[in-house]
PDB file of N, CA and C in Angstrom:
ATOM      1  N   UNK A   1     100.701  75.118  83.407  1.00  0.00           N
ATOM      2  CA  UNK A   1      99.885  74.080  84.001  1.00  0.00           C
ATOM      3  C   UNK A   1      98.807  73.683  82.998  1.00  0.00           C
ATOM      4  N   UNK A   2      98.718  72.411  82.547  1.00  0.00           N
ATOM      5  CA  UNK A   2      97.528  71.691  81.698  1.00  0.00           C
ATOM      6  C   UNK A   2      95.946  72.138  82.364  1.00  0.00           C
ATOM      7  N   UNK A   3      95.121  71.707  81.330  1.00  0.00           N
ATOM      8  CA  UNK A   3      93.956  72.015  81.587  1.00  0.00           C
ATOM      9  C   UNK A   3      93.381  70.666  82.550  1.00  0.00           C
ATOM     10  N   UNK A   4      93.987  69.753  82.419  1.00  0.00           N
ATOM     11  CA  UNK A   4      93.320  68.975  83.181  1.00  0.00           C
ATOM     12  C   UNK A   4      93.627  68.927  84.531  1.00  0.00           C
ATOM     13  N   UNK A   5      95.238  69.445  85.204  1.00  0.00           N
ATOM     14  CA  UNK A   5      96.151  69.530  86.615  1.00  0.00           C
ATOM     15  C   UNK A   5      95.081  70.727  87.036  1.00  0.00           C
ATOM     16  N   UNK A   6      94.542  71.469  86.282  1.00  0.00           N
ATOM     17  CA  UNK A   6      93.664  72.790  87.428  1.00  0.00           C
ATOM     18  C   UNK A   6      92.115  71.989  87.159  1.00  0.00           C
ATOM     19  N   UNK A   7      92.006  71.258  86.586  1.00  0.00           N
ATOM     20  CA  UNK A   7      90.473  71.276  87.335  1.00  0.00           C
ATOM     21  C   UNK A   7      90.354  69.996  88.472  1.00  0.00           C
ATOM     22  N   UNK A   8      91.367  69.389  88.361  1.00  0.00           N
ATOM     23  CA  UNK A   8      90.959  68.497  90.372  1.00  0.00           C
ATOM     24  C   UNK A   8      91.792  69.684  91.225  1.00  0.00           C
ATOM     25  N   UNK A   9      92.567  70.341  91.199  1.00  0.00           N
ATOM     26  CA  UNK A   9      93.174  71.378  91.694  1.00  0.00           C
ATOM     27  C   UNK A   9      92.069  72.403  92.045  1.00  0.00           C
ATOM     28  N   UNK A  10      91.357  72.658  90.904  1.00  0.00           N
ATOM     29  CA  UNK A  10      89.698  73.673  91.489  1.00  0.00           C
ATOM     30  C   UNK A  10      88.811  72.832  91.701  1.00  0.00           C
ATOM     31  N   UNK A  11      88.875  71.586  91.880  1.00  0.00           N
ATOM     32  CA  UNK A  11      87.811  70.567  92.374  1.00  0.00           C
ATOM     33  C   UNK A  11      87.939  71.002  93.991  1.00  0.00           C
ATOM     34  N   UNK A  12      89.293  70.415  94.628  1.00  0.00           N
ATOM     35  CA  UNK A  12      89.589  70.369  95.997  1.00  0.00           C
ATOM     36  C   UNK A  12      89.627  71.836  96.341  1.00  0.00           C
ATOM     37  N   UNK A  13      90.091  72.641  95.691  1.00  0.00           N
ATOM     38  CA  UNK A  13      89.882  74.295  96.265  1.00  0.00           C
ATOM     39  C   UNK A  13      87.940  74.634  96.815  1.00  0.00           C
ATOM     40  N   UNK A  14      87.427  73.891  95.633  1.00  0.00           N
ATOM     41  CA  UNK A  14      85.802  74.224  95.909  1.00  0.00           C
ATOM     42  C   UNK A  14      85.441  73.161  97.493  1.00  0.00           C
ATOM     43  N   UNK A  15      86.257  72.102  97.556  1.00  0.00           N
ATOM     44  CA  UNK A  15      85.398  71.033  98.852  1.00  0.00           C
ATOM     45  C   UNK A  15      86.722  71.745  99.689  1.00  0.00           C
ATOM     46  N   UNK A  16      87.458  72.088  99.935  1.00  0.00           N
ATOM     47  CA  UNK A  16      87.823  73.164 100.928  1.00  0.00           C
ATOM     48  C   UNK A  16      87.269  74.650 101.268  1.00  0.00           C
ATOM     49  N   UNK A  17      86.441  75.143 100.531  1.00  0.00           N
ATOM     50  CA  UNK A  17      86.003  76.640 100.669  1.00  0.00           C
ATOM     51  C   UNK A  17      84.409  75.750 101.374  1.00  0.00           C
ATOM     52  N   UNK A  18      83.656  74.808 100.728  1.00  0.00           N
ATOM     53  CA  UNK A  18      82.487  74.222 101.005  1.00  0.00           C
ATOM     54  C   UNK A  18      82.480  73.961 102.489  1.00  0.00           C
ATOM     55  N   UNK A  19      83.983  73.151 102.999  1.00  0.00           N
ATOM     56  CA  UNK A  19      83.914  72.867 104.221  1.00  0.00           C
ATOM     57  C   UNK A  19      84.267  73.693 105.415  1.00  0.00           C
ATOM     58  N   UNK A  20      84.975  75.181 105.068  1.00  0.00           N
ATOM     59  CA  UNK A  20      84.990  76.357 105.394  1.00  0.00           C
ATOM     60  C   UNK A  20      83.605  77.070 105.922  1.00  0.00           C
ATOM     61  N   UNK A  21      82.597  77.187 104.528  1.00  0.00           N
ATOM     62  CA  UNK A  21      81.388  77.410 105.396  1.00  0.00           C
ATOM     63  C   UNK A  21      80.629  76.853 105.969  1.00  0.00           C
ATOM     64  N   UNK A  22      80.806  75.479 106.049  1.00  0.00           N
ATOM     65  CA  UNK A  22      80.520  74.480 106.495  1.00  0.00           C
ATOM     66  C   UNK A  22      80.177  75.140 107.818  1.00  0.00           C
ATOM     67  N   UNK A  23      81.805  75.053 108.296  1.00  0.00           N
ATOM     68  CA  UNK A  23      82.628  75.285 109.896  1.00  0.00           C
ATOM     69  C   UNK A  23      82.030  76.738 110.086  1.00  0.00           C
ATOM     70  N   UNK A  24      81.857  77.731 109.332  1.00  0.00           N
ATOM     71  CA  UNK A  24      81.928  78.973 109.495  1.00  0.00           C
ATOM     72  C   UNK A  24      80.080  78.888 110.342  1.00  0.00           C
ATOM     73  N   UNK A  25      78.951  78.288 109.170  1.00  0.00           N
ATOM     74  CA  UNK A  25      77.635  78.049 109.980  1.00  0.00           C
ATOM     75  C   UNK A  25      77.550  77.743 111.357  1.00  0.00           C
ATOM     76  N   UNK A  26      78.366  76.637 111.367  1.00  0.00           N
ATOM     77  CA  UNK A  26      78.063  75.424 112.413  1.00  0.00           C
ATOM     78  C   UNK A  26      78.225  76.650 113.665  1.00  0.00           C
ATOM     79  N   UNK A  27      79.604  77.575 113.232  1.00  0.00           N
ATOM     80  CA  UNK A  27      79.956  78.262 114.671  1.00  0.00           C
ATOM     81  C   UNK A  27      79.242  79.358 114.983  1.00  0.00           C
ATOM     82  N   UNK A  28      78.866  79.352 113.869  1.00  0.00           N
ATOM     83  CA  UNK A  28      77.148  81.359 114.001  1.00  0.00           C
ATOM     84  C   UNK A  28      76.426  80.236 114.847  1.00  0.00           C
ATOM     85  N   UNK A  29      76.478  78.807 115.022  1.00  0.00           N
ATOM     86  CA  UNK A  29      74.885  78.488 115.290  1.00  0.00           C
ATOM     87  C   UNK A  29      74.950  78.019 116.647  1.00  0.00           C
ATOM     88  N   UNK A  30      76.818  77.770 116.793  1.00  0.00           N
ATOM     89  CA  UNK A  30      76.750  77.680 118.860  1.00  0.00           C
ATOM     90  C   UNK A  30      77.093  78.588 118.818  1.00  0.00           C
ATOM     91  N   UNK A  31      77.463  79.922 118.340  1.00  0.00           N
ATOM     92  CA  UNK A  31      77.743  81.325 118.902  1.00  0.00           C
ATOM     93  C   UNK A  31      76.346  81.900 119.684  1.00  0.00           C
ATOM     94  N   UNK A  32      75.167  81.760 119.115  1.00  0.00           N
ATOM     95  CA  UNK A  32      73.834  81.727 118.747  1.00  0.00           C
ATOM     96  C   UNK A  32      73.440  80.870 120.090  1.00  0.00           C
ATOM     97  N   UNK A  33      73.732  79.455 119.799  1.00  0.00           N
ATOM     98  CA  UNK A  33      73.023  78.686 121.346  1.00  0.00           C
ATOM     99  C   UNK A  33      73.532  79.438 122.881  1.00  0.00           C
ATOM    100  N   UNK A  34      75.125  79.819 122.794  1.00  0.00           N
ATOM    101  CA  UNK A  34      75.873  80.041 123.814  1.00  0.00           C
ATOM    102  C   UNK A  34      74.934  81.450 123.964  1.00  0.00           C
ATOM    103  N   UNK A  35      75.017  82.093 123.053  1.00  0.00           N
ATOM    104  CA  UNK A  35      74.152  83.699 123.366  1.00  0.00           C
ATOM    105  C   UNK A  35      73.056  83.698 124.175  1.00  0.00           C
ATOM    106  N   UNK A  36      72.116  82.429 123.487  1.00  0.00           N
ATOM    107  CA  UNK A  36      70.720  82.358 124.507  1.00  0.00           C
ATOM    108  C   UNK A  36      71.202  82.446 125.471  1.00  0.00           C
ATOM    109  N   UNK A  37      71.993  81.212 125.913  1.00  0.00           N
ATOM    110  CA  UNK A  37      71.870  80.093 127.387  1.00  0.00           C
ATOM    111  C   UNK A  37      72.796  80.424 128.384  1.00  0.00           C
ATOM    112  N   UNK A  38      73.594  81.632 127.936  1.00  0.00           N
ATOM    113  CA  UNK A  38      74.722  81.582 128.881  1.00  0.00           C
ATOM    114  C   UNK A  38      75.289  83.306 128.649  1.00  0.00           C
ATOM    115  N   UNK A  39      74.578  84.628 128.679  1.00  0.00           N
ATOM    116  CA  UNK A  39      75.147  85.248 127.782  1.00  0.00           C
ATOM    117  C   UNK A  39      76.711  85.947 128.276  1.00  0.00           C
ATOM    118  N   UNK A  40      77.051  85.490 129.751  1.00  0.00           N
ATOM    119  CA  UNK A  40      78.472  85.958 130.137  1.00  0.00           C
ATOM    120  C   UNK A  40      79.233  85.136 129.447  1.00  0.00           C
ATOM    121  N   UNK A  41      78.716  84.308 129.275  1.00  0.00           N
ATOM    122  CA  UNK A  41      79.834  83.340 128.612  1.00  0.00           C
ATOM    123  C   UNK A  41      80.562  83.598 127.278  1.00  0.00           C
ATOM    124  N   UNK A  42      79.302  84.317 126.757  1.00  0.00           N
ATOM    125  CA  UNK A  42      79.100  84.624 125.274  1.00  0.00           C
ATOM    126  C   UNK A  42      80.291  85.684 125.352  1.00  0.00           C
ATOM    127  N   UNK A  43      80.061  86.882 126.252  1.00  0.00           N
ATOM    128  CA  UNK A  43      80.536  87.977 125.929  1.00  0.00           C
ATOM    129  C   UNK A  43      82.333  87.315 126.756  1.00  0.00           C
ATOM    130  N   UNK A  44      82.295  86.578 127.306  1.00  0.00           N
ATOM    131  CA  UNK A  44      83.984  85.783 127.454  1.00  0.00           C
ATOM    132  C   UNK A  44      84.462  85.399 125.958  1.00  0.00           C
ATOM    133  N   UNK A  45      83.740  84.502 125.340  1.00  0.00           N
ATOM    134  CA  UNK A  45      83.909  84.285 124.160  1.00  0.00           C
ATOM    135  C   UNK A  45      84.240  84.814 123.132  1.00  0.00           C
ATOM    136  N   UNK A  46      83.396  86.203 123.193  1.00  0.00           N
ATOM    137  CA  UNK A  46      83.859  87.483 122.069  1.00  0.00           C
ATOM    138  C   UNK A  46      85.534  88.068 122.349  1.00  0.00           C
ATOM    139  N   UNK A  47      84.955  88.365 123.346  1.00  0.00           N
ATOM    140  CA  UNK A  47      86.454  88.752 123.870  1.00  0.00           C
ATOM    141  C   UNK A  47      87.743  88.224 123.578  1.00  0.00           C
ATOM    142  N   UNK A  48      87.638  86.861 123.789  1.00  0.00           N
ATOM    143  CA  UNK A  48      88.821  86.006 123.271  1.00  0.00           C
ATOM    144  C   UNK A  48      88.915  85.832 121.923  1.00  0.00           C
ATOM    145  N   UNK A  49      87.826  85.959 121.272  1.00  0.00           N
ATOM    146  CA  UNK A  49      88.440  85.912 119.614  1.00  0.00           C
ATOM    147  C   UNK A  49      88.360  87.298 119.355  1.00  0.00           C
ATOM    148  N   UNK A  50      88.153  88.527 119.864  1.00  0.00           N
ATOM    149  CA  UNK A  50      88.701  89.608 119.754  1.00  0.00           C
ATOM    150  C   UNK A  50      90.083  89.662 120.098  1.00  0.00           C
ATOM    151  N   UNK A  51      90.839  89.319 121.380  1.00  0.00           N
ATOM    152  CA  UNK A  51      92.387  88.848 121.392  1.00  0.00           C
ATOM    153  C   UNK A  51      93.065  88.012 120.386  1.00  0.00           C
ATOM    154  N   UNK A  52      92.057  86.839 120.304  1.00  0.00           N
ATOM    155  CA  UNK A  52      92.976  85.717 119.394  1.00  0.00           C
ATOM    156  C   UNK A  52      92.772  86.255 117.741  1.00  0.00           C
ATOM    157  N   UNK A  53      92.515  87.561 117.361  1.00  0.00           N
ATOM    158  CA  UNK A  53      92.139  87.935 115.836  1.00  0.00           C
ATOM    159  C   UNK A  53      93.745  89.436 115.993  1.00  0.00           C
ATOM    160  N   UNK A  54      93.506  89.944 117.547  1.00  0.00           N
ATOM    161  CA  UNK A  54      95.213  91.000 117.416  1.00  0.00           C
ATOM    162  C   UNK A  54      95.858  89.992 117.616  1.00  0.00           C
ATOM    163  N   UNK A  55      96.177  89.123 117.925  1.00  0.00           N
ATOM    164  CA  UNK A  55      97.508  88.513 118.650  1.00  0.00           C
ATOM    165  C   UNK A  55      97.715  88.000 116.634  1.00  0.00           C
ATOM    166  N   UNK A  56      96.616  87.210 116.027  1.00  0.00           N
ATOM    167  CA  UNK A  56      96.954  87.330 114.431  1.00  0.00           C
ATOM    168  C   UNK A  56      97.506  88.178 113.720  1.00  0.00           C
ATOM    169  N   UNK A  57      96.891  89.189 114.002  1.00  0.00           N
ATOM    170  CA  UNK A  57      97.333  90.831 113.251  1.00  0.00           C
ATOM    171  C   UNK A  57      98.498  91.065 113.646  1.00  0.00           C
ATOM    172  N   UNK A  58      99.147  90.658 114.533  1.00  0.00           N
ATOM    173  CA  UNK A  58     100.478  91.002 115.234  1.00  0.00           C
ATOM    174  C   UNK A  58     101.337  90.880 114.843  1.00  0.00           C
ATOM    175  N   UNK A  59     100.686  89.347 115.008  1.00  0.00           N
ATOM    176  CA  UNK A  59     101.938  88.193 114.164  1.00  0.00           C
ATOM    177  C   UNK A  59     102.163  88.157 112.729  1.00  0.00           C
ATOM    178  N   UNK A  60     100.987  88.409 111.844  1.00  0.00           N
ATOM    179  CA  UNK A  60     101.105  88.922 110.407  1.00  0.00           C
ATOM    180  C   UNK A  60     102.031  89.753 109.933  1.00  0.00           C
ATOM    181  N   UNK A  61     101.849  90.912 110.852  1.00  0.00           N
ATOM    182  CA  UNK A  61     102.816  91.940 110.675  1.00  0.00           C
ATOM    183  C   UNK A  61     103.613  91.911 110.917  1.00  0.00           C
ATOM    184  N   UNK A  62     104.496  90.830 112.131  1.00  0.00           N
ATOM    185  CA  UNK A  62     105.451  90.650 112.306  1.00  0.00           C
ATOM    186  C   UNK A  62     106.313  89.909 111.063  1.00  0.00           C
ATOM    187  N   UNK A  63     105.976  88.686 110.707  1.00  0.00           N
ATOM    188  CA  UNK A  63     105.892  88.001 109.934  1.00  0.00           C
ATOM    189  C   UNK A  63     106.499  89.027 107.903  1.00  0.00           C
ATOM    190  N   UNK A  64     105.225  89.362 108.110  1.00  0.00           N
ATOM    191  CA  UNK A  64     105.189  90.328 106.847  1.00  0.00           C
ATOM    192  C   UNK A  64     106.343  91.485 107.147  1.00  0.00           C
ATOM    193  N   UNK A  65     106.576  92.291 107.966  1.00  0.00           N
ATOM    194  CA  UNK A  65     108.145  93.215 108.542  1.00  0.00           C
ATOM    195  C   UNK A  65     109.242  92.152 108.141  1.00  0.00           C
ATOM    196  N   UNK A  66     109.326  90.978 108.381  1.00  0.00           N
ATOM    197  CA  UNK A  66     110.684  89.853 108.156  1.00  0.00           C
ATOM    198  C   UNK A  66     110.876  90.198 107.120  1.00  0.00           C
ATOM    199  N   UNK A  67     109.729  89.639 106.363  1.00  0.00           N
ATOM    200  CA  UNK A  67     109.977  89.221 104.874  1.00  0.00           C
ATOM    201  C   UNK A  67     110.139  90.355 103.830  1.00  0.00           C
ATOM    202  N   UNK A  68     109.819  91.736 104.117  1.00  0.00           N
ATOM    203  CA  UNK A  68     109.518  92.909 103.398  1.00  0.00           C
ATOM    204  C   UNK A  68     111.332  93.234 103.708  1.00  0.00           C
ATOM    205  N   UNK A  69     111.536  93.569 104.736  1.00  0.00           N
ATOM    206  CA  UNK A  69     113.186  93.666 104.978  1.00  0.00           C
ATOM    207  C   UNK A  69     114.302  92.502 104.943  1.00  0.00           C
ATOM    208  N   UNK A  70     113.848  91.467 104.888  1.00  0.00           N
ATOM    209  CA  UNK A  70     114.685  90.078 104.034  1.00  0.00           C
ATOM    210  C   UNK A  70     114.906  90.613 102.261  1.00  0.00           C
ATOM    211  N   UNK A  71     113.544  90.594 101.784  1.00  0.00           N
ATOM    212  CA  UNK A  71     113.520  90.993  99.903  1.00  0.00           C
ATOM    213  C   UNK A  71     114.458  92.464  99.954  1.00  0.00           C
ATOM    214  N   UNK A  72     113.973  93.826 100.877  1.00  0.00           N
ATOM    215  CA  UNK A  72     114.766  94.647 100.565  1.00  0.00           C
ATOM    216  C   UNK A  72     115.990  94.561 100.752  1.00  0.00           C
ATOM    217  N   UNK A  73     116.863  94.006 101.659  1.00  0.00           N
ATOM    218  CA  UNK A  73     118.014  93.689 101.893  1.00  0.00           C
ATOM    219  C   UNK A  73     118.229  92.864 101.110  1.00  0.00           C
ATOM    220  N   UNK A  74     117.740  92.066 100.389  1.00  0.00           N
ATOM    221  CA  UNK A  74     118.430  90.772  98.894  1.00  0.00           C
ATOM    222  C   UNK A  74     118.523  91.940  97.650  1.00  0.00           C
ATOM    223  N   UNK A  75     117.534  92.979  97.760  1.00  0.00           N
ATOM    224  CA  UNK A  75     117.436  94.163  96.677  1.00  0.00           C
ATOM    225  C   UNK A  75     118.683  94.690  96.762  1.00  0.00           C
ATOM    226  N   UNK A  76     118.991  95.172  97.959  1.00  0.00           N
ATOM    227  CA  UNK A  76     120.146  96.210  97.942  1.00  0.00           C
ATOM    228  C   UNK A  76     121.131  95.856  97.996  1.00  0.00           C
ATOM    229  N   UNK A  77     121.427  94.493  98.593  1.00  0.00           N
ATOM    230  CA  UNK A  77     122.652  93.900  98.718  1.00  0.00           C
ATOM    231  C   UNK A  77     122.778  93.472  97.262  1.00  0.00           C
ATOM    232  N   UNK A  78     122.048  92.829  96.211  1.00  0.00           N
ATOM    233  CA  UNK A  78     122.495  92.665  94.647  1.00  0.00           C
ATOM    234  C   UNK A  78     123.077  94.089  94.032  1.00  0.00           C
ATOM    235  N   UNK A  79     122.070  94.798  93.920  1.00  0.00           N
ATOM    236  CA  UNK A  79     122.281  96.593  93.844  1.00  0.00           C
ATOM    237  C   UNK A  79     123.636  96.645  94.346  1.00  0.00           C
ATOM    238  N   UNK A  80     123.978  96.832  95.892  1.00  0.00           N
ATOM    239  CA  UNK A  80     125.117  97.586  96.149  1.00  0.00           C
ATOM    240  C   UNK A  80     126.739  96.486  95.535  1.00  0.00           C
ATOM    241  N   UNK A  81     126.187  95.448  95.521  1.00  0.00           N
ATOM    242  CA  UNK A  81     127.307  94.868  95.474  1.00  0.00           C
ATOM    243  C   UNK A  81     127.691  95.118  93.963  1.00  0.00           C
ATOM    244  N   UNK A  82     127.019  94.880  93.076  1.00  0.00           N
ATOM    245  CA  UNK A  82     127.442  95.671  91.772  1.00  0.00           C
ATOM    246  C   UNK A  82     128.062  96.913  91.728  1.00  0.00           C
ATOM    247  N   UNK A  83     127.860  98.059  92.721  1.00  0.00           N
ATOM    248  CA  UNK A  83     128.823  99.094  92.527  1.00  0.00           C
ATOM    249  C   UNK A  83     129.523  98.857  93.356  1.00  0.00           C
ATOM    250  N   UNK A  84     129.928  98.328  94.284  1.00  0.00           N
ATOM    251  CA  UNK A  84     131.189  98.311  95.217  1.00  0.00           C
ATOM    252  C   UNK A  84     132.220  97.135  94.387  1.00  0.00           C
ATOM    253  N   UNK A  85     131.985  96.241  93.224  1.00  0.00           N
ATOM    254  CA  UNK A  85     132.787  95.377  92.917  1.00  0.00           C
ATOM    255  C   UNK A  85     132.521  95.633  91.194  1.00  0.00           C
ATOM    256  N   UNK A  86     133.354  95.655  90.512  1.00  0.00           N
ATOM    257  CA  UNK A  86     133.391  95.544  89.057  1.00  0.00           C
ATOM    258  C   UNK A  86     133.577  94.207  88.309  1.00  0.00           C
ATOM    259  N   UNK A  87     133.245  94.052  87.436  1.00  0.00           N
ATOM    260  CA  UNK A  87     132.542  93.154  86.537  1.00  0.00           C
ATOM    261  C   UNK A  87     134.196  92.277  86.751  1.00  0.00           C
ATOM    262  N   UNK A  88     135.288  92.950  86.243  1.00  0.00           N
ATOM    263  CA  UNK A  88     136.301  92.263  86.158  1.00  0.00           C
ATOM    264  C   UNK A  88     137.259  91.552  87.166  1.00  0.00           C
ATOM    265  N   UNK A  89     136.600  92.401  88.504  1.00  0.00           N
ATOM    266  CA  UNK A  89     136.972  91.889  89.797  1.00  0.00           C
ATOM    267  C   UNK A  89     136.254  90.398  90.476  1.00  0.00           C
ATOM    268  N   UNK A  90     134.839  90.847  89.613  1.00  0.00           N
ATOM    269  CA  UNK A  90     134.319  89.621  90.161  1.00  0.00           C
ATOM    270  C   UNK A  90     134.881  88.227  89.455  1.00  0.00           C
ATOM    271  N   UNK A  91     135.389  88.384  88.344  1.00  0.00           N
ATOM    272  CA  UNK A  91     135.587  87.429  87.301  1.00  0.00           C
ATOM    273  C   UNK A  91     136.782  86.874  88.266  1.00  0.00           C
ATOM    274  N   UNK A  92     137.506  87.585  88.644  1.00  0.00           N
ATOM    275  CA  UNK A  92     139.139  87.137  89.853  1.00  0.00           C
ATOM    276  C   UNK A  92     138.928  86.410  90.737  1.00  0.00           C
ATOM    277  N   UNK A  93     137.684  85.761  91.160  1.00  0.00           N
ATOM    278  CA  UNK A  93     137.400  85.625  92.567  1.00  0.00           C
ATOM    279  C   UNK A  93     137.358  84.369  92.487  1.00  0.00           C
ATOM    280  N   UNK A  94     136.602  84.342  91.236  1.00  0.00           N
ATOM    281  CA  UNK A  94     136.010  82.536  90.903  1.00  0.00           C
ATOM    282  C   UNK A  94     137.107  81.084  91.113  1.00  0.00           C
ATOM    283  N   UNK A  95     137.089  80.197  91.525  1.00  0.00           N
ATOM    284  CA  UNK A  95     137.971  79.189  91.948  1.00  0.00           C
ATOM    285  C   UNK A  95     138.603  78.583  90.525  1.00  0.00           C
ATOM    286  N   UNK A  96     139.830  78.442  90.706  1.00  0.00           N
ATOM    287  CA  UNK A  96     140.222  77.777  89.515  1.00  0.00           C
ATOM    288  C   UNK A  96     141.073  76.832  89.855  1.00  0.00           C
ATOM    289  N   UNK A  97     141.360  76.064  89.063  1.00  0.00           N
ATOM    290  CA  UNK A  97     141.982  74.867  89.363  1.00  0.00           C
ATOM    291  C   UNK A  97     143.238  74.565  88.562  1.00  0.00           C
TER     292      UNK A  97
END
């Protein structure tokens, strides 16, 4: 990659992380209003992004289990198939015309 394709590339990475904490303030600061003014509400609130942060973790791991046993099974299936078939067998297989 050129020197010039990564720096609007780390231009927009920086006004995406900027508008991240942007969002990240804004929500300490109604987390904060809701705390004063309402505090059952507050502690409803926690709660649910305590659920909606496992139900993430869940799914990560679910997610991440696919893909970890997809790569090992592409591992072993290249691996095994090399010893269950020889170089000259495979050469037999190929379509000819």
């Amino acid at each position: 990659m050129s020197k010039t394709a990564d720096k609007p590339l780390a231009n927009v990475l920086s006004k995406v992380v900027d508008l991240l904490v942007e969002s990240r303030i804004k929500l300490d600061a109604l987390e904060h209003v809701l705390k004063e003014t309402n505090p059952l509400l507050h502690e409803f609130y926690l709660g649910t992004i305590e659920n909606l942060q496992a139900q993430e973790g869940a799914e990560l791991k679910k997610v991440l289990t696919v893909r970890l046993s997809q790569s090992l099974g592409k591992a072993k299936g290249e691996r095994g198939s090399s010893r269950r078939m020889p170089a000259g067998a495979r050469a037999s297989t190929s379509v000819s015309s």
